[in-house]
N, C-alpha and C. Protein backbone atom coordinates (compact mmCIF):
# COMPACT_ATOMS: atom_id res chain seq x y z
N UNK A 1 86.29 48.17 233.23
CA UNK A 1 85.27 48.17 234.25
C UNK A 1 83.93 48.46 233.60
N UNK A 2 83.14 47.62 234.04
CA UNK A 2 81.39 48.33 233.69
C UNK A 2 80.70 48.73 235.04
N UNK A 3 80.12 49.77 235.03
CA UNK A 3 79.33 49.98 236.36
C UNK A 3 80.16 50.08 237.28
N UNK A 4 81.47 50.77 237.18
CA UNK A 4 82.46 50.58 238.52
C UNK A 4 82.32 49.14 239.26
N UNK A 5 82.69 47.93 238.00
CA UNK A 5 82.83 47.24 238.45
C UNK A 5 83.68 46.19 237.99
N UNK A 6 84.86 45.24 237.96
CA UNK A 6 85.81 44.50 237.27
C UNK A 6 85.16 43.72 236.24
N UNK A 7 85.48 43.66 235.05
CA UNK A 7 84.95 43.22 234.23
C UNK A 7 85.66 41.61 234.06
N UNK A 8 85.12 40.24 234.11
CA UNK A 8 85.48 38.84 234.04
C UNK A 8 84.94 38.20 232.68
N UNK A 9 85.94 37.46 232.01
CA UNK A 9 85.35 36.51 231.13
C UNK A 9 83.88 35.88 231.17
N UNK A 10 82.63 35.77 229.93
CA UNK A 10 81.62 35.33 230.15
C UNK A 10 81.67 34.77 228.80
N UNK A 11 80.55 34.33 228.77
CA UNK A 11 80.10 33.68 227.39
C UNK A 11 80.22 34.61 226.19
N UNK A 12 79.75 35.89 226.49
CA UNK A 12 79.72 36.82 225.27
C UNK A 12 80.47 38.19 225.51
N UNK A 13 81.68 38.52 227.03
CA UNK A 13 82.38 38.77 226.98
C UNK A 13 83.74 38.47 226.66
N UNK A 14 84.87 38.74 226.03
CA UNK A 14 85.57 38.43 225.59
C UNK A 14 86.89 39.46 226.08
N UNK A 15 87.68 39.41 226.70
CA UNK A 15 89.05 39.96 227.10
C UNK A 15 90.17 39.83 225.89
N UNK A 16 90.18 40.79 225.30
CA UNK A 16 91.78 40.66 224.30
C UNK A 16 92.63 41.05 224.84
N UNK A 17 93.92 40.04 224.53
CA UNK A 17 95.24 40.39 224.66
C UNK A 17 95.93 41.90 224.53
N UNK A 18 95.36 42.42 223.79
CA UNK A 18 95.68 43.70 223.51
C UNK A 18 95.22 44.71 224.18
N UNK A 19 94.48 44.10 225.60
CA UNK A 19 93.76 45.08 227.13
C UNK A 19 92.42 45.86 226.57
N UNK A 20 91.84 44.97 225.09
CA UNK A 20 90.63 45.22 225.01
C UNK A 20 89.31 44.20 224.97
N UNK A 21 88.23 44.63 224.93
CA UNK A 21 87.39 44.05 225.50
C UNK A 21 86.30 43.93 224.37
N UNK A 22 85.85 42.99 223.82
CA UNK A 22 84.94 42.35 223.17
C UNK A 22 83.83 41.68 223.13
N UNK A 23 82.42 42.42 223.01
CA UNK A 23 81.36 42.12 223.27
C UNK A 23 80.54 41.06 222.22
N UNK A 24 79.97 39.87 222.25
CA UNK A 24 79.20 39.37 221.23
C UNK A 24 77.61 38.86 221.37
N UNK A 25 76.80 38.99 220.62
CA UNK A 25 75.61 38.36 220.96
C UNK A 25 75.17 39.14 222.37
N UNK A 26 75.25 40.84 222.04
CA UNK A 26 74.61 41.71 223.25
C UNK A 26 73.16 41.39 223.83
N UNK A 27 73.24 41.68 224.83
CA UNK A 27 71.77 41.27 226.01
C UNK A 27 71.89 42.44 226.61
N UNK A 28 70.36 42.83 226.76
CA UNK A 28 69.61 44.00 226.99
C UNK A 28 70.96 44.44 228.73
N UNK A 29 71.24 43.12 229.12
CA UNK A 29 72.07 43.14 231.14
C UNK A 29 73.26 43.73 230.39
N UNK A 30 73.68 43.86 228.90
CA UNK A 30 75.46 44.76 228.56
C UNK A 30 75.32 46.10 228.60
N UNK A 31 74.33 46.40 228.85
CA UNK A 31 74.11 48.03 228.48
C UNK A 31 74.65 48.35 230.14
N UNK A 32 75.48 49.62 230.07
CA UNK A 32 76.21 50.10 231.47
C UNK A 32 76.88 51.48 230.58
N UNK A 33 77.77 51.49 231.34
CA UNK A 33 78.96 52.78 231.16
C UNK A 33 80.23 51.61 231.24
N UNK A 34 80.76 51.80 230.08
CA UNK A 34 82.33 50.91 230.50
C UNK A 34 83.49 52.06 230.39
N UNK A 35 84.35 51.46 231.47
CA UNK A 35 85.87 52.57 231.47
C UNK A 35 86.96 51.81 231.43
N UNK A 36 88.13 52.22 230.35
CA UNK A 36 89.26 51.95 230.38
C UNK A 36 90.35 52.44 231.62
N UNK A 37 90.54 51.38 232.39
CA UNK A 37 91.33 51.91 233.13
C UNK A 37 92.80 51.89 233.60
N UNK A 38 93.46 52.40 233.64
CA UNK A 38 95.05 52.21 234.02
C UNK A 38 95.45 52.86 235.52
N UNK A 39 96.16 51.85 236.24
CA UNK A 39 96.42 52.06 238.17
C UNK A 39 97.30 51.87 238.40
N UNK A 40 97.76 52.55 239.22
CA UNK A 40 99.22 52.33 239.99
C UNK A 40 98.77 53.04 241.68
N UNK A 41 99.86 52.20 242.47
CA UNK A 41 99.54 52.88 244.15
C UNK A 41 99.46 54.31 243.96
N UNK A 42 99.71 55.13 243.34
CA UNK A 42 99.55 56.65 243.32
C UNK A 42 98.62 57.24 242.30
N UNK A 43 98.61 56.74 241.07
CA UNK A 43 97.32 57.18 239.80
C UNK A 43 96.72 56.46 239.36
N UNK A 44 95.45 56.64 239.35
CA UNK A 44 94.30 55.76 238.31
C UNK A 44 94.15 57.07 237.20
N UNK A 45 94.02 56.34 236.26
CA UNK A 45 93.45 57.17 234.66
C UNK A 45 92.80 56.16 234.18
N UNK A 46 91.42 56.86 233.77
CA UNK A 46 90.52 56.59 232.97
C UNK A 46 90.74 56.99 231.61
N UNK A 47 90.26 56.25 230.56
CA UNK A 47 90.32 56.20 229.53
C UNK A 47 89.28 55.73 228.80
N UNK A 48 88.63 56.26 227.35
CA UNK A 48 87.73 55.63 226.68
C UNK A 48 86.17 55.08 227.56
N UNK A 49 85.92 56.17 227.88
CA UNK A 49 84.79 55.62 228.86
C UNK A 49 83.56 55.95 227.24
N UNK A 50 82.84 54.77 227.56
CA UNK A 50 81.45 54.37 226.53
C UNK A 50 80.38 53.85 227.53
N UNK A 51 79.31 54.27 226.71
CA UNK A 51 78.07 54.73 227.42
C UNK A 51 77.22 53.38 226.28
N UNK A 52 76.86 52.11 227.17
CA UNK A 52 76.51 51.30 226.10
C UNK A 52 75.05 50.93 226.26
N UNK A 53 73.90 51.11 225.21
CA UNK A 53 72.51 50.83 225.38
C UNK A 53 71.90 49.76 224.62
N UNK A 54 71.76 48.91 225.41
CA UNK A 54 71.02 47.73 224.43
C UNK A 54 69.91 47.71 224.27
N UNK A 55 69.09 47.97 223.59
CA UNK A 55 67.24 47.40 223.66
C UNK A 55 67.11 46.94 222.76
N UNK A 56 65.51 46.16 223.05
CA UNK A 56 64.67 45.75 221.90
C UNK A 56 64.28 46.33 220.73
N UNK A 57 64.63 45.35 219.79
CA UNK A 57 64.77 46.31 218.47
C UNK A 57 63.21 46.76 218.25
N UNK A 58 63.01 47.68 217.20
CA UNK A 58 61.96 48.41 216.99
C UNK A 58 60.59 47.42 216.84
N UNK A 59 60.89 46.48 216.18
CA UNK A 59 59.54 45.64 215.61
C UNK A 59 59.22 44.75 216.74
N UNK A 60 60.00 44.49 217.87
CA UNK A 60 59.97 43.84 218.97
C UNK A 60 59.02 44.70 220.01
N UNK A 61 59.23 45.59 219.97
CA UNK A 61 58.92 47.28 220.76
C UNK A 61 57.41 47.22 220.54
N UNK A 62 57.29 47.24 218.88
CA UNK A 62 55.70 47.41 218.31
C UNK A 62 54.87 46.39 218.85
N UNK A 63 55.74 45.30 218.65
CA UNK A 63 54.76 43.88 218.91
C UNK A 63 54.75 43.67 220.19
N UNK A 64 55.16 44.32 221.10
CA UNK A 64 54.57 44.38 222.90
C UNK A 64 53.64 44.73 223.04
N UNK A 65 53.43 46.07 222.50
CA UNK A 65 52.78 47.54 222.23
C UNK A 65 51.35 46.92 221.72
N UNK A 66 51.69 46.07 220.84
CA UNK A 66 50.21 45.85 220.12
C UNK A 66 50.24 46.37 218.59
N UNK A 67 50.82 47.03 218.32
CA UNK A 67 50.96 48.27 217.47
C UNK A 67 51.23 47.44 215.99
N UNK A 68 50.39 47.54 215.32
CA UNK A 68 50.80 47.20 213.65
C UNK A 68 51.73 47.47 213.11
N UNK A 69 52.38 46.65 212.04
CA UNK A 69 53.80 46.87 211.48
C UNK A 69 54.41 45.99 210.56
N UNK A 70 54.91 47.09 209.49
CA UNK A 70 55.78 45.93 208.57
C UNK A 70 57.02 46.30 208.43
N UNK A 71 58.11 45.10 207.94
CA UNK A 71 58.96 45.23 207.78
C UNK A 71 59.25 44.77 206.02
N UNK A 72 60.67 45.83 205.88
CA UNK A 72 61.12 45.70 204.44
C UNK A 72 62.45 45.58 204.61
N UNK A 73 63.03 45.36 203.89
CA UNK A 73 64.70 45.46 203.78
C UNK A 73 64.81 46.46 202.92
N UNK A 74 66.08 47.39 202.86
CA UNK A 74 66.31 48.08 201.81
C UNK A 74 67.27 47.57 200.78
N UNK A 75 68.28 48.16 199.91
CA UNK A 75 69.37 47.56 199.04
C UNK A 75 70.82 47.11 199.93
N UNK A 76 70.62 48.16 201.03
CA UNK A 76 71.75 47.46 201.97
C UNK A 76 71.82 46.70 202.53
N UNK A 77 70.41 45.88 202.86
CA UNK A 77 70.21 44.96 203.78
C UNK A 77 69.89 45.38 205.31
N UNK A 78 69.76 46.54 205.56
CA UNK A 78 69.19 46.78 207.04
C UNK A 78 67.41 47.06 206.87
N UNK A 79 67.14 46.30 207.91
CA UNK A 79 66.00 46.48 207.99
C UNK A 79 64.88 47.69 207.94
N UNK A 80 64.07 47.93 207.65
CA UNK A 80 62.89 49.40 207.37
C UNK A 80 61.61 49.09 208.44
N UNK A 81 61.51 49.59 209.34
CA UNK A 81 60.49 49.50 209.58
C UNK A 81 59.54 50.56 209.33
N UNK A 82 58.15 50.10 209.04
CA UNK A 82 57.08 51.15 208.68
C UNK A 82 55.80 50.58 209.53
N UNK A 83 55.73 51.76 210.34
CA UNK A 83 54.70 51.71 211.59
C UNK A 83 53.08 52.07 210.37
N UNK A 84 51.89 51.07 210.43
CA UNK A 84 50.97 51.38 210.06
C UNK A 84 49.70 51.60 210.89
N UNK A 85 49.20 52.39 210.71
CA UNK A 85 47.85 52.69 211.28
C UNK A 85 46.21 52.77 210.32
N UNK A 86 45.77 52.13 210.66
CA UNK A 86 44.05 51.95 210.03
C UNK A 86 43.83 53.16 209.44
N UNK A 87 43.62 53.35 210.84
CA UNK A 87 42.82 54.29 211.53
C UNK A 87 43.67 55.83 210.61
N UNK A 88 44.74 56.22 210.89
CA UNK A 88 45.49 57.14 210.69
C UNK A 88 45.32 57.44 208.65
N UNK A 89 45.48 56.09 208.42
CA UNK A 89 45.51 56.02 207.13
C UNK A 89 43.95 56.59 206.35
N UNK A 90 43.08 55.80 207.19
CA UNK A 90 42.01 56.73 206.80
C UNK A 90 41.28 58.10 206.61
N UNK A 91 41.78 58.49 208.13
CA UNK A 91 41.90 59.62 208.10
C UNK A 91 42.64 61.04 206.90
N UNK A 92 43.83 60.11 206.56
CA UNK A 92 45.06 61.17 206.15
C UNK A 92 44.02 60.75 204.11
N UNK A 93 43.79 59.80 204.01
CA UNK A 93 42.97 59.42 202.72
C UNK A 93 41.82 60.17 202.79
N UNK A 94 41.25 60.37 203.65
CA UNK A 94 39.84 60.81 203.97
C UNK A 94 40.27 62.66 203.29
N UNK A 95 41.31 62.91 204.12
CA UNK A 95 41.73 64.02 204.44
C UNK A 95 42.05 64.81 203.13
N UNK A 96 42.85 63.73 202.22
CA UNK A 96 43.37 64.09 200.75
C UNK A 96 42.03 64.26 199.48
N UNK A 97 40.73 63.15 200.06
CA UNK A 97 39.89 63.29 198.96
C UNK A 97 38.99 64.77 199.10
N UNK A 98 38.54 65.17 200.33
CA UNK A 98 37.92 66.20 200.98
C UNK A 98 38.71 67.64 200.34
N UNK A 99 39.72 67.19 200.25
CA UNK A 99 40.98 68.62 199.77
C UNK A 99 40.76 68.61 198.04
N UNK A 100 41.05 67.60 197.86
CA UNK A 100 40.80 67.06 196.48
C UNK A 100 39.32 67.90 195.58
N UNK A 101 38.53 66.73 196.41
CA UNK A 101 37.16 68.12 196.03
C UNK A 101 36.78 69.81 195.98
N UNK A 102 37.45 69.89 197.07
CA UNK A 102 37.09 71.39 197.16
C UNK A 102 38.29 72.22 196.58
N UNK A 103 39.48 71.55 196.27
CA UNK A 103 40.10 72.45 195.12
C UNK A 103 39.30 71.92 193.74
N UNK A 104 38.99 70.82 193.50
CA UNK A 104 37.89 70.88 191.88
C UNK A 104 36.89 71.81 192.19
N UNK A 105 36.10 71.81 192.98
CA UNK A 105 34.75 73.31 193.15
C UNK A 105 35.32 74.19 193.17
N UNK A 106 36.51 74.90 194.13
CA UNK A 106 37.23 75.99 193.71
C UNK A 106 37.62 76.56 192.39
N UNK A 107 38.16 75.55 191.35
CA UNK A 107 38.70 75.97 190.28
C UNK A 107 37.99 75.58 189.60
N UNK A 108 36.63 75.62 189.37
CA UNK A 108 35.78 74.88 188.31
C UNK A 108 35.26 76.37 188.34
């Protein structure tokens, strides 16, 4: 069940023989609560209940947003994202030369 609701064959749901259930090519509409369930006229038992969240991946997120950004791969092959800012960068540069100086006048 997802959403207390019967779960049916779709394009990227998948029903196994083995009374499990196989998701492919997730869309933001798979994200729910799914429960394993087992019934009879007298007991229902739940089982294996998963809590499933799909969103837009991070660099998708930024680029709504507006928000600058690069991407790298690492040695494993998953993606890196590194959020950049101008503005921030200047500051934090600004920030390091200002420090910079006044420990040389300090210790001079």
């Amino acid at each position: 069940m997802k959403d207390d609701k019967r779960i049916t064959e779709a394009e990227n749901v998948h029903l196994q023989p083995d009374k499990g259930i196989r998701l492919s090519n997730l869309q933001i509409s798979d994200s729910g609560v799914y429960v394993c369930q087992a019934k009879t006229e007298q007991t229902v038992v739940s089982l294996n209940t998963v809590r499933l969240h799909v969103g837009a991946s991070i660099q998708e997120e930024l680029i709504r947003q507006g928000g600058p950004w690069l991407s790298t791969e690492n040695s494993f092959g998953i993606p890196n994202v590194w959020v950049a800012s101008f503005a921030g960068s200047v500051i934090v540069c600004g920030g390091f030369w200002i420090l910079l100086i006044l420990m040389r006048v300090y210790y001079k």
